[in-house]
Protein backbone atom coordinates (compact mmCIF):
# COMPACT_ATOMS: atom_id res chain seq x y z
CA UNK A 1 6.57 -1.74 -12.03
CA UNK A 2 5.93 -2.28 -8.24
CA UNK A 3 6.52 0.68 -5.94
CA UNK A 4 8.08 -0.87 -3.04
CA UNK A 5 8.11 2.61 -0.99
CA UNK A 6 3.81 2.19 -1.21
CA UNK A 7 4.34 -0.46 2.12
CA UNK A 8 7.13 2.30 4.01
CA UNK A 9 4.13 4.74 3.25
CA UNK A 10 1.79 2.16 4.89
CA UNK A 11 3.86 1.59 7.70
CA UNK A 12 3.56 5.14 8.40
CA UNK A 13 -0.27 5.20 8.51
CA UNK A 14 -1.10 8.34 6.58
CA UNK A 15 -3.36 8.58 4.01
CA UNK A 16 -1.59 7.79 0.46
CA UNK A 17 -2.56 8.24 -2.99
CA UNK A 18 -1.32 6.37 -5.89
CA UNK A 19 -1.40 6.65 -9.71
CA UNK A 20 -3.66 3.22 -10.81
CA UNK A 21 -1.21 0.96 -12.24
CA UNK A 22 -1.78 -2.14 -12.02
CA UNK A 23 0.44 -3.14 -9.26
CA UNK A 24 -1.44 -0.77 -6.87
CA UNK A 25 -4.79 -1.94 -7.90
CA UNK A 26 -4.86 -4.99 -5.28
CA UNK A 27 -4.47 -2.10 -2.52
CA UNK A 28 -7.00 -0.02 -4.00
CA UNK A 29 -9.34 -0.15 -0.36
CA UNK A 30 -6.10 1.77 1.32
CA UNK A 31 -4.74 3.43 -1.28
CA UNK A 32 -6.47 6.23 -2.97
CA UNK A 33 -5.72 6.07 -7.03
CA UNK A 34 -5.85 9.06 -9.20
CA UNK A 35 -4.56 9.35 -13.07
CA UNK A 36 -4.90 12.94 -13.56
CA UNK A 37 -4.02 15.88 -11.38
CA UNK A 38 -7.80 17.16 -11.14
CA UNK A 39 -8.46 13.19 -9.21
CA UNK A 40 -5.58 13.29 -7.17
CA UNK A 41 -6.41 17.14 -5.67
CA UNK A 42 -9.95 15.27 -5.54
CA UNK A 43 -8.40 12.27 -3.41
CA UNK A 44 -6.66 13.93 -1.24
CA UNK A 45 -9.27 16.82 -0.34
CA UNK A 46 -11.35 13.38 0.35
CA UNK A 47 -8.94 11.65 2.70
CA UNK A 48 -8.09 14.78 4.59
CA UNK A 49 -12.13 15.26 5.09
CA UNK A 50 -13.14 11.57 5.71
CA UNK A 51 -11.43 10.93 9.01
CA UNK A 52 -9.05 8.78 7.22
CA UNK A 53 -6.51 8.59 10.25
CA UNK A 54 -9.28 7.17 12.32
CA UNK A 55 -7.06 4.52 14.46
CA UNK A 56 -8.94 1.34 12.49
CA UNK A 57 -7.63 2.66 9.20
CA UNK A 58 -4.24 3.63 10.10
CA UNK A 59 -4.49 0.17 11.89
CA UNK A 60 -5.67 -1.20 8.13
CA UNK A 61 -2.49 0.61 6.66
CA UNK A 62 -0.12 -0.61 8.92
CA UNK A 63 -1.63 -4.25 8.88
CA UNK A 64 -0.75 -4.62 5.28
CA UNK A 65 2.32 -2.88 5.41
CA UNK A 66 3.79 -6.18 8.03
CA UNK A 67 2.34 -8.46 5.31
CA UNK A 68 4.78 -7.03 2.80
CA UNK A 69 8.17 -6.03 5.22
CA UNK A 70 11.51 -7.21 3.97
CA UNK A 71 11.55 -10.23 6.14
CA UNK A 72 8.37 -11.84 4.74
CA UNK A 73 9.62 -10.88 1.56
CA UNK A 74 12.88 -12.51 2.26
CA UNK A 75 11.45 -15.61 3.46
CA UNK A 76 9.11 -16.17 0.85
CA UNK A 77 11.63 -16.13 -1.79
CA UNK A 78 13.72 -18.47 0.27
CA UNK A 79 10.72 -21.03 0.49
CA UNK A 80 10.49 -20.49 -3.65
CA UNK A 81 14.04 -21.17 -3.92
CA UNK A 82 14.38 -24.21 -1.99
CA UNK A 83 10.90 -25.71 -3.20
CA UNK A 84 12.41 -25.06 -6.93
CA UNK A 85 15.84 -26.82 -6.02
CA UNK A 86 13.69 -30.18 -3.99
């Protein structure tokens, strides 16, 4: 599975916490990942206490979230398309 609301909750710059699949291991530096209710209380008492909406990493956040938006996303399956059909 790949939760496509994880980049709208990026955009926003808040703090966000995630269950470790492995689609949300490649954003495991922004996105806090918990598996049982104990690590997620854990995770978010951390990123409410650690300054994590310091501008740089809401700036972090919101830098991948534009790398993943609908029009790159768009495009980049346009570019597959027409390389597959050259």
């Amino acid at each position: 599975i790949y939760p496509l609301k994880l980049h709208e909750y990026l955009a926003s710059g808040r703090p966000v916490v995630g269950t470790p699949i492995p689609s949300l291991q490649p954003f495991g530096e922004l996105v806090a990942l918990g598996s049982t209710s104990p690590d997620w209380s854990a995770a978010i008492t951390r990123l409410l206490q650690l300054g994590s909406s310091a501008p740089e990493r809401v700036a972090a956040r919101q830098a991948v979230a534009r790398e993943h938006d609908w029009d790159g996303l768009v495009h980049r399956i346009r570019v597959a398309l027409a390389e597959g059909f050259a």
